[in-house]
PDB file of N, CA and C in Angstrom:
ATOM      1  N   UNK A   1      68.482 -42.446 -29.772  1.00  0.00           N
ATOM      2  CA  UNK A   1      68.169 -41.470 -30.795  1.00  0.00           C
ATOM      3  C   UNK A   1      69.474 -41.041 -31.466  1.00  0.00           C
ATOM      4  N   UNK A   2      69.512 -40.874 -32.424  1.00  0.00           N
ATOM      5  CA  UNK A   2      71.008 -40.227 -33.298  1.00  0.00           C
ATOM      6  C   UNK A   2      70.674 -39.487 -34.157  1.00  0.00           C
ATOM      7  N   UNK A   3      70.948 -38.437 -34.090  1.00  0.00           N
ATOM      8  CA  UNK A   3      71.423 -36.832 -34.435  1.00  0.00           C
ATOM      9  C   UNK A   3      72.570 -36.767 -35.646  1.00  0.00           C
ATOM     10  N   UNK A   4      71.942 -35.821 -36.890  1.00  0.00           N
ATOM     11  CA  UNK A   4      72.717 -35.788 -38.057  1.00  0.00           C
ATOM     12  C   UNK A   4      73.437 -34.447 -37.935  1.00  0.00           C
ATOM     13  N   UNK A   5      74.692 -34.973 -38.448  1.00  0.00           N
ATOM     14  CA  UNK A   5      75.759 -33.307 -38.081  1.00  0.00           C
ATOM     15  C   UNK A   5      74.928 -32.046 -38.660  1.00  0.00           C
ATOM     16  N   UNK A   6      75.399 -31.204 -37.841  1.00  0.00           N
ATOM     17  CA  UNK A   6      74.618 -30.172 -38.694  1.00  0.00           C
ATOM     18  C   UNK A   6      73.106 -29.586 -37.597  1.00  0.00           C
ATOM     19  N   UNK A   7      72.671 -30.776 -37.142  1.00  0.00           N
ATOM     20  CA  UNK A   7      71.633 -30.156 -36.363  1.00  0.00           C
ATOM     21  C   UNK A   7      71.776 -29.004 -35.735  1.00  0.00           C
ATOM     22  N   UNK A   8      70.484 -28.432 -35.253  1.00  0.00           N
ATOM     23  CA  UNK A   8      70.358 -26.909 -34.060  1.00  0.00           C
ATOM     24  C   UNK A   8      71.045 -27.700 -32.788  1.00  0.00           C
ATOM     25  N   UNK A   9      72.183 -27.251 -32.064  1.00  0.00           N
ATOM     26  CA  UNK A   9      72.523 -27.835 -30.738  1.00  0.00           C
ATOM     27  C   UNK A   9      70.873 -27.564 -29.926  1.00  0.00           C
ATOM     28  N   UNK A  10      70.141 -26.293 -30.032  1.00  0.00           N
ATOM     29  CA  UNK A  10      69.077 -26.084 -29.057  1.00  0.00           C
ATOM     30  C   UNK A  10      67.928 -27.266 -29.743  1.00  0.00           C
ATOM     31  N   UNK A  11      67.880 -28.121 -30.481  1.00  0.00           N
ATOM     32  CA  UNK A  11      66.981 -29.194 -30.608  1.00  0.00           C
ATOM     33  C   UNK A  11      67.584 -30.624 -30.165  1.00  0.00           C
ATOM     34  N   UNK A  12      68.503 -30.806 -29.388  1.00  0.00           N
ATOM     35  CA  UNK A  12      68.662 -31.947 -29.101  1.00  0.00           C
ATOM     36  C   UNK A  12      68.431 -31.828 -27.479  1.00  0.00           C
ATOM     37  N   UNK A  13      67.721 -32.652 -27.139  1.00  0.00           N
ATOM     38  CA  UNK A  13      66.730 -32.512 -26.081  1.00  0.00           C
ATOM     39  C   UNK A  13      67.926 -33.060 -24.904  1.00  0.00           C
ATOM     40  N   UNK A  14      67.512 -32.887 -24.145  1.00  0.00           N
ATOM     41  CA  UNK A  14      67.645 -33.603 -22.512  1.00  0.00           C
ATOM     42  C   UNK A  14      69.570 -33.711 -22.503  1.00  0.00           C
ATOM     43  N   UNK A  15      70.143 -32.867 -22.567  1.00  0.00           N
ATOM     44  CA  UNK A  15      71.348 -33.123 -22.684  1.00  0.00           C
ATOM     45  C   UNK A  15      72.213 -31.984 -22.283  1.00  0.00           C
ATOM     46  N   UNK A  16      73.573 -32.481 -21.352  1.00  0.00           N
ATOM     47  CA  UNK A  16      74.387 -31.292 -20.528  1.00  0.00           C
ATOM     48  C   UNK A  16      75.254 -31.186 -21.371  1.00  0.00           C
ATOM     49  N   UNK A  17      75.820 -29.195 -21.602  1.00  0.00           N
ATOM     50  CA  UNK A  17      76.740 -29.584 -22.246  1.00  0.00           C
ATOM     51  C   UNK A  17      77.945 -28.587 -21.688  1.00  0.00           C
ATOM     52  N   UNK A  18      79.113 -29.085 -21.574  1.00  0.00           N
ATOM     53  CA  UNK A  18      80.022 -28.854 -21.136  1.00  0.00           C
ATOM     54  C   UNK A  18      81.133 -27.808 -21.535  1.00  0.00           C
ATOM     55  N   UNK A  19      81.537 -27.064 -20.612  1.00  0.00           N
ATOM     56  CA  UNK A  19      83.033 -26.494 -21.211  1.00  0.00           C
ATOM     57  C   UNK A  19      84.328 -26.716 -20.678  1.00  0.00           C
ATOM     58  N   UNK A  20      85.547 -26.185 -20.905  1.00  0.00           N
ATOM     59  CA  UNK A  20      86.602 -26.471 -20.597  1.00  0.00           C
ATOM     60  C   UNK A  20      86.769 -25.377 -19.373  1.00  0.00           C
ATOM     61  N   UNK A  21      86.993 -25.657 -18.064  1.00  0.00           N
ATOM     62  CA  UNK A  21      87.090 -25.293 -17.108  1.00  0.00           C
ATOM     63  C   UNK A  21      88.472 -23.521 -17.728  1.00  0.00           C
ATOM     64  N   UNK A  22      89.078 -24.144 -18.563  1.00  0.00           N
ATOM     65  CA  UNK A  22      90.155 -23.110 -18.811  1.00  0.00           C
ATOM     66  C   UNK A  22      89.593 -22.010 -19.967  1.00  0.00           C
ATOM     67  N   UNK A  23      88.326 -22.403 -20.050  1.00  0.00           N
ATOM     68  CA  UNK A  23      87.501 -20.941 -20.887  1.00  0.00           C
ATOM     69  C   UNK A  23      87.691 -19.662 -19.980  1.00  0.00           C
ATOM     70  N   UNK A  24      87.401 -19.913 -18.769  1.00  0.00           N
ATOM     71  CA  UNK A  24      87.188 -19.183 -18.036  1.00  0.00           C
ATOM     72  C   UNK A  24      85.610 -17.898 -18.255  1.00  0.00           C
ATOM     73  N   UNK A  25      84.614 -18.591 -18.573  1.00  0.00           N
ATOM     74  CA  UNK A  25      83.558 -17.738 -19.437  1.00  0.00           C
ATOM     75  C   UNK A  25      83.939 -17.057 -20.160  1.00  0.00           C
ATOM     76  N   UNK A  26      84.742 -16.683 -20.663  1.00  0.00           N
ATOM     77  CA  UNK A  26      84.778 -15.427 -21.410  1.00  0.00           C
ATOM     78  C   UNK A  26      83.774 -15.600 -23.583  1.00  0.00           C
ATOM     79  N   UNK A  27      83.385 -17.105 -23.237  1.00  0.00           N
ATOM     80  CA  UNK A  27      83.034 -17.259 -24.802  1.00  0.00           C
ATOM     81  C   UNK A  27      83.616 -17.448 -26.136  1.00  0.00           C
ATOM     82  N   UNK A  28      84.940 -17.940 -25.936  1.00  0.00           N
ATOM     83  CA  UNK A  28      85.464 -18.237 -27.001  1.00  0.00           C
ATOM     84  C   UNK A  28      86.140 -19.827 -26.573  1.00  0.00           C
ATOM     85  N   UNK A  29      85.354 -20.974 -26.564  1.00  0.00           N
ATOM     86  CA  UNK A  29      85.189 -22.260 -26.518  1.00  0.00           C
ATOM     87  C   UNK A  29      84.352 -22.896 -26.945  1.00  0.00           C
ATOM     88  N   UNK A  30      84.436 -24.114 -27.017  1.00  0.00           N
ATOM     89  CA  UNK A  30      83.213 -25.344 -27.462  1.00  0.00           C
ATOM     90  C   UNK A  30      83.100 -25.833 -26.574  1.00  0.00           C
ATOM     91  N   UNK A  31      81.813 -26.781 -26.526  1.00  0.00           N
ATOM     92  CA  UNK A  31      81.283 -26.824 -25.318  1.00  0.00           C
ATOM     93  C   UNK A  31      80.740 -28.661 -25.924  1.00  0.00           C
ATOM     94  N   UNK A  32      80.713 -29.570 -24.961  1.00  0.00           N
ATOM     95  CA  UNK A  32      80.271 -30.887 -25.860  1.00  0.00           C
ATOM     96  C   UNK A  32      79.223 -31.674 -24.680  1.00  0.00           C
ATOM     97  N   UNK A  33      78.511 -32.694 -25.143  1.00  0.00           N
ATOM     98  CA  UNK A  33      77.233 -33.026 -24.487  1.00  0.00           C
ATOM     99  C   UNK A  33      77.533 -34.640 -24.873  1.00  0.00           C
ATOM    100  N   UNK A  34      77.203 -35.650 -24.377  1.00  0.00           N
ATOM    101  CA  UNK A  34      77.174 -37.019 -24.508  1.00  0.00           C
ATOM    102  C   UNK A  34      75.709 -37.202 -24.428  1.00  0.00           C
ATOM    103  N   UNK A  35      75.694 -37.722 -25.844  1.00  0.00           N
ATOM    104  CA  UNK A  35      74.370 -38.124 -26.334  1.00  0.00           C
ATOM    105  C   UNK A  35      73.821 -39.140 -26.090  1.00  0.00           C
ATOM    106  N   UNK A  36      74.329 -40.619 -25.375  1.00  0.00           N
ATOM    107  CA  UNK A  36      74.350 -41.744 -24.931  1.00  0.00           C
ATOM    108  C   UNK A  36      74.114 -42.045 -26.511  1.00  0.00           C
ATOM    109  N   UNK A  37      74.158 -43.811 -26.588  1.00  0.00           N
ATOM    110  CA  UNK A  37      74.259 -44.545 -27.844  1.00  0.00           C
ATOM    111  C   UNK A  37      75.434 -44.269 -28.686  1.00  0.00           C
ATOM    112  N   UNK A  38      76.569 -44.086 -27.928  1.00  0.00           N
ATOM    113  CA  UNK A  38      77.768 -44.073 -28.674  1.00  0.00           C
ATOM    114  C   UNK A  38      78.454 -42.655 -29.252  1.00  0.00           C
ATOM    115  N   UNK A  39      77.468 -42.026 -29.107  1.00  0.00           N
ATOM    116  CA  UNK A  39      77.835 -40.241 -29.679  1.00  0.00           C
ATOM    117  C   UNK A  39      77.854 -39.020 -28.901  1.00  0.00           C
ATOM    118  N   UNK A  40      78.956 -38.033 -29.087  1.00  0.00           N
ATOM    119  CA  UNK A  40      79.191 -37.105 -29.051  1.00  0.00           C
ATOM    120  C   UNK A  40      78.932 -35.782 -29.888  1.00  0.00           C
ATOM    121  N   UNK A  41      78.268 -34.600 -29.378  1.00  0.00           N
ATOM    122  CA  UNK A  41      77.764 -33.361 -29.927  1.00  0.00           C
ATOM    123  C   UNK A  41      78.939 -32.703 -29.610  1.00  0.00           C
ATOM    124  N   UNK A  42      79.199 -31.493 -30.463  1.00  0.00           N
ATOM    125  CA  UNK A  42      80.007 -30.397 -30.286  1.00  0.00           C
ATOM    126  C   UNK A  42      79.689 -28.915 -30.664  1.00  0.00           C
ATOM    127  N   UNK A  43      79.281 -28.127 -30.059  1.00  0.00           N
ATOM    128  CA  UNK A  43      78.898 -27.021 -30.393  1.00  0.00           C
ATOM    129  C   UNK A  43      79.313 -25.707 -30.102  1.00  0.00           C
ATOM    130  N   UNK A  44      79.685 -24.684 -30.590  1.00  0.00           N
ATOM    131  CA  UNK A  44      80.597 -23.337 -30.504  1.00  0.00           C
ATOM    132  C   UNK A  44      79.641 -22.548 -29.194  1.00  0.00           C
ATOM    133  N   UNK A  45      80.202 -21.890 -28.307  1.00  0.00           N
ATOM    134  CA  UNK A  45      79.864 -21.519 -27.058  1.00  0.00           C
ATOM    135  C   UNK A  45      79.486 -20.513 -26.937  1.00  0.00           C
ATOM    136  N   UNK A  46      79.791 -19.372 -28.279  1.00  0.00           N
ATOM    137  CA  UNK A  46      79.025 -18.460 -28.594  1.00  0.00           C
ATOM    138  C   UNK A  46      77.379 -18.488 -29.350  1.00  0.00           C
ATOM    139  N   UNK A  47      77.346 -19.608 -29.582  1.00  0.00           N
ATOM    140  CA  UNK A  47      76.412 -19.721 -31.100  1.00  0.00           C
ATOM    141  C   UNK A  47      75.600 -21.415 -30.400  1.00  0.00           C
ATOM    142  N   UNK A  48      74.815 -20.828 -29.320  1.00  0.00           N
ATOM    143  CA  UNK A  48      74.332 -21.992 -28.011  1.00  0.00           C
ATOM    144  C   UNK A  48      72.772 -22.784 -29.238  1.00  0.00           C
ATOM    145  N   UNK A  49      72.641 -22.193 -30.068  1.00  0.00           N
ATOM    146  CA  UNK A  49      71.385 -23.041 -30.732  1.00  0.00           C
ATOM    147  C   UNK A  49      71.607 -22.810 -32.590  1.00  0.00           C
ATOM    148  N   UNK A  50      73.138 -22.969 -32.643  1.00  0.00           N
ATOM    149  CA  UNK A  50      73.829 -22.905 -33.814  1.00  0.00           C
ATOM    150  C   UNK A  50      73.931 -24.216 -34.026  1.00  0.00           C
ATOM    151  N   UNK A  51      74.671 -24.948 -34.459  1.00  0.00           N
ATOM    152  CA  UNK A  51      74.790 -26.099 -35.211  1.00  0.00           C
ATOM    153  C   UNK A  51      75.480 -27.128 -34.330  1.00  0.00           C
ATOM    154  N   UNK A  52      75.814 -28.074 -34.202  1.00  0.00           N
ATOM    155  CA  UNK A  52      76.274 -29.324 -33.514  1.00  0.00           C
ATOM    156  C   UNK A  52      76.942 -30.053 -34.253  1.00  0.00           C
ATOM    157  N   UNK A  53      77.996 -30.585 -34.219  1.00  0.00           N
ATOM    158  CA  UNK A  53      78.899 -31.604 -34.886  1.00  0.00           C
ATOM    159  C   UNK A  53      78.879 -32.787 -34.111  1.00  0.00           C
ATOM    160  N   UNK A  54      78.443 -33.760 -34.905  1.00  0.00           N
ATOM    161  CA  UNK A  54      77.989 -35.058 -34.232  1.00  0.00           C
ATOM    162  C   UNK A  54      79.392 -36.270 -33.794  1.00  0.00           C
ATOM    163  N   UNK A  55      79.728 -36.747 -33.552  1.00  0.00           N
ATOM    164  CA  UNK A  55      81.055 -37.591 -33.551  1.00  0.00           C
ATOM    165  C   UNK A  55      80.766 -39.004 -32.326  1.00  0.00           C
ATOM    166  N   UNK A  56      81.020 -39.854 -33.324  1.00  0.00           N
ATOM    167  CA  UNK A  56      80.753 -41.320 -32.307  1.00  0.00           C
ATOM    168  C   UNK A  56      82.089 -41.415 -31.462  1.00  0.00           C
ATOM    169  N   UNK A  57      81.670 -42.136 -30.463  1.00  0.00           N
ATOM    170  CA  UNK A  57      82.784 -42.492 -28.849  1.00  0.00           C
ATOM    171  C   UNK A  57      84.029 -42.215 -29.841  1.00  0.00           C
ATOM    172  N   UNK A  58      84.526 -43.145 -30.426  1.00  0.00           N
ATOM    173  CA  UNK A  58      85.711 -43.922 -31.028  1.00  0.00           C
ATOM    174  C   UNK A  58      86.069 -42.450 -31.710  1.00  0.00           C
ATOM    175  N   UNK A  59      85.515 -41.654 -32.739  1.00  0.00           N
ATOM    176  CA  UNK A  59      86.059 -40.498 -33.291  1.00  0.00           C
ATOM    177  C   UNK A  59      86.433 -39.530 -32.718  1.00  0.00           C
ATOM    178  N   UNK A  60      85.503 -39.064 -31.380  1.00  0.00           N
ATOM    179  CA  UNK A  60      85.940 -37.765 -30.389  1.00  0.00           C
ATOM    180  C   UNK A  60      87.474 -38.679 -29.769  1.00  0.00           C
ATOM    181  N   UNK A  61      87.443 -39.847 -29.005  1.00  0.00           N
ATOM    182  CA  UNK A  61      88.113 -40.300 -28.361  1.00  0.00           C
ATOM    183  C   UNK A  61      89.883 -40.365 -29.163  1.00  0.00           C
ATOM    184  N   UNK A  62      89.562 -40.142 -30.561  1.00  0.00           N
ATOM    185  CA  UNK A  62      91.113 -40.234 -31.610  1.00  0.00           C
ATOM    186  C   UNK A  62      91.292 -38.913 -31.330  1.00  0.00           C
ATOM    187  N   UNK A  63      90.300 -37.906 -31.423  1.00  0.00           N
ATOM    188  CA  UNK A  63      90.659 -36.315 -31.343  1.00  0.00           C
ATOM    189  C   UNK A  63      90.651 -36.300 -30.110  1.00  0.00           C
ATOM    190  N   UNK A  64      90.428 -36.612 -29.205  1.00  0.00           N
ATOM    191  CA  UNK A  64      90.991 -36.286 -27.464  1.00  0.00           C
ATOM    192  C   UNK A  64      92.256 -36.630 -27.583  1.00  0.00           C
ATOM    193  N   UNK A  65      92.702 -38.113 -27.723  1.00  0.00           N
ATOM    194  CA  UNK A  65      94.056 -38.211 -27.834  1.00  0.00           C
ATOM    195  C   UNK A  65      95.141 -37.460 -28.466  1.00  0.00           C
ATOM    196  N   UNK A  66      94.865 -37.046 -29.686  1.00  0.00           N
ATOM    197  CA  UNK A  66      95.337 -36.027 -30.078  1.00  0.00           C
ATOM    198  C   UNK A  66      95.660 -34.809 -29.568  1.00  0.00           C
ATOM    199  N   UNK A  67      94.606 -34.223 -29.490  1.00  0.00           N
ATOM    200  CA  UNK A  67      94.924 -33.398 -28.256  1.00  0.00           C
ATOM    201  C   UNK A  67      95.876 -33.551 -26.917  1.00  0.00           C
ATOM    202  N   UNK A  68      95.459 -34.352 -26.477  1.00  0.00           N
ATOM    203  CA  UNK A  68      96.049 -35.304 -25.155  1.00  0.00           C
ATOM    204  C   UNK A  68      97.407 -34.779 -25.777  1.00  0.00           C
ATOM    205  N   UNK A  69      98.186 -35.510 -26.851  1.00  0.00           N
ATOM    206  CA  UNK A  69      99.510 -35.929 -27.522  1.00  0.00           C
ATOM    207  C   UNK A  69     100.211 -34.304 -27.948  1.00  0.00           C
ATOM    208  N   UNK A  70      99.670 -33.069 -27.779  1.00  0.00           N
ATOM    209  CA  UNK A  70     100.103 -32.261 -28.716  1.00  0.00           C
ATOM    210  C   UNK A  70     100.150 -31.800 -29.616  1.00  0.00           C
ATOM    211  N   UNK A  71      99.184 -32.715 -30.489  1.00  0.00           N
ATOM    212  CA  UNK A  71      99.272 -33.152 -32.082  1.00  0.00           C
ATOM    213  C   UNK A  71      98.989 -31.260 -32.553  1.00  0.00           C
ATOM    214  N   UNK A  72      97.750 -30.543 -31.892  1.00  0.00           N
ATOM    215  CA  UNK A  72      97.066 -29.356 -32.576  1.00  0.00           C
ATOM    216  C   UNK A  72      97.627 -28.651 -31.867  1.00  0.00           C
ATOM    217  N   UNK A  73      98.575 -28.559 -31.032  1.00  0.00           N
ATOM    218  CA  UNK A  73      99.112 -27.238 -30.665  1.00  0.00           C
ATOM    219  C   UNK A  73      99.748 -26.200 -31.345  1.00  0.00           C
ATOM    220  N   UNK A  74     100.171 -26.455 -31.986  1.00  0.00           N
ATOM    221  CA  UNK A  74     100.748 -25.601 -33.610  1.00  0.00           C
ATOM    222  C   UNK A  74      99.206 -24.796 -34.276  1.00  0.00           C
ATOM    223  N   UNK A  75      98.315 -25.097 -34.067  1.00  0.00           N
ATOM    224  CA  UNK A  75      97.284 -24.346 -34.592  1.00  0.00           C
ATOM    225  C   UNK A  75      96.272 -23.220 -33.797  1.00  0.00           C
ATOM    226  N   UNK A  76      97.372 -22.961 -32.339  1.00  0.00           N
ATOM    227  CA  UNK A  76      96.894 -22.183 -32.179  1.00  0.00           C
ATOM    228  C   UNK A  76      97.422 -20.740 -31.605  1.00  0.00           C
ATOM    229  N   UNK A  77      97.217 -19.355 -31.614  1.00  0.00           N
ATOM    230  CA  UNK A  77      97.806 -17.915 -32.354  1.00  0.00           C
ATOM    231  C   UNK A  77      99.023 -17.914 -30.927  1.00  0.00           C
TER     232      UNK A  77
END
Protein backbone atom coordinates (compact mmCIF):
# COMPACT_ATOMS: atom_id res chain seq x y z
CA UNK A 1 0.00 0.00 0.00
CA UNK A 2 1.60 3.62 -0.47
CA UNK A 3 0.58 6.58 1.30
CA UNK A 4 0.59 10.26 -0.22
CA UNK A 5 2.53 12.94 1.90
CA UNK A 6 0.29 14.77 3.67
CA UNK A 7 -1.91 11.96 4.94
CA UNK A 8 -3.64 11.74 8.74
CA UNK A 9 -0.59 9.70 10.51
CA UNK A 10 -3.94 8.19 12.57
CA UNK A 11 -5.17 6.63 9.03
CA UNK A 12 -2.36 4.60 8.19
CA UNK A 13 -3.25 1.38 9.60
CA UNK A 14 -1.23 -1.42 11.28
CA UNK A 15 1.95 0.44 11.90
CA UNK A 16 4.61 1.19 15.00
CA UNK A 17 5.79 4.33 15.35
CA UNK A 18 8.80 5.27 16.96
CA UNK A 19 10.74 7.89 18.96
CA UNK A 20 14.13 8.88 19.75
CA UNK A 21 14.98 7.30 23.01
CA UNK A 22 16.66 10.99 23.79
CA UNK A 23 13.03 12.69 23.72
CA UNK A 24 12.80 11.59 26.89
CA UNK A 25 8.68 12.00 26.64
CA UNK A 26 8.57 15.24 27.14
CA UNK A 27 6.82 15.87 23.34
CA UNK A 28 8.86 17.80 21.40
CA UNK A 29 10.07 14.98 18.74
CA UNK A 30 9.09 13.06 15.63
CA UNK A 31 8.31 9.91 15.78
CA UNK A 32 8.63 7.50 12.33
CA UNK A 33 6.89 4.08 11.37
CA UNK A 34 8.17 1.72 8.41
CA UNK A 35 5.56 1.26 6.09
CA UNK A 36 7.08 -1.87 4.36
CA UNK A 37 7.27 -1.50 0.34
CA UNK A 38 10.13 0.74 0.49
CA UNK A 39 8.67 3.74 2.64
CA UNK A 40 9.00 5.67 5.51
CA UNK A 41 6.24 7.93 7.53
CA UNK A 42 7.21 10.81 9.70
CA UNK A 43 5.04 12.44 11.99
CA UNK A 44 5.33 15.36 14.80
CA UNK A 45 4.84 13.71 18.37
CA UNK A 46 2.69 16.26 19.50
CA UNK A 47 0.15 16.26 16.63
CA UNK A 48 -0.28 11.93 16.82
CA UNK A 49 -3.24 12.07 13.92
CA UNK A 50 -1.76 15.29 12.21
CA UNK A 51 -0.12 14.77 9.02
CA UNK A 52 2.70 12.26 7.94
CA UNK A 53 5.55 12.92 5.61
CA UNK A 54 6.03 10.06 3.42
CA UNK A 55 9.84 9.30 2.33
CA UNK A 56 11.10 6.10 0.39
CA UNK A 57 14.14 3.77 2.05
CA UNK A 58 16.80 5.62 -0.16
CA UNK A 59 15.45 9.37 0.88
CA UNK A 60 15.09 8.88 4.82
CA UNK A 61 18.39 6.81 4.54
CA UNK A 62 20.36 10.32 2.72
CA UNK A 63 18.69 12.26 5.73
CA UNK A 64 19.87 9.67 8.39
CA UNK A 65 23.24 10.00 7.04
CA UNK A 66 23.16 13.38 7.27
CA UNK A 67 22.31 13.48 10.38
CA UNK A 68 24.69 10.61 11.18
CA UNK A 69 27.52 13.27 9.49
CA UNK A 70 26.56 16.51 11.44
CA UNK A 71 25.33 18.03 8.45
CA UNK A 72 21.93 19.75 10.68
CA UNK A 73 23.52 20.45 13.73
CA UNK A 74 23.79 24.14 13.13
CA UNK A 75 19.98 24.21 13.04
CA UNK A 76 19.45 23.63 16.20
CA UNK A 77 18.81 26.62 19.32
Amino acid sequence: MQFENGVSASGIPGVTWVKASASQGVGNCVEVADLGGGEVAVRHSRFPDGPALVFSDGEFSAFLDGAKGSEFDHMTA
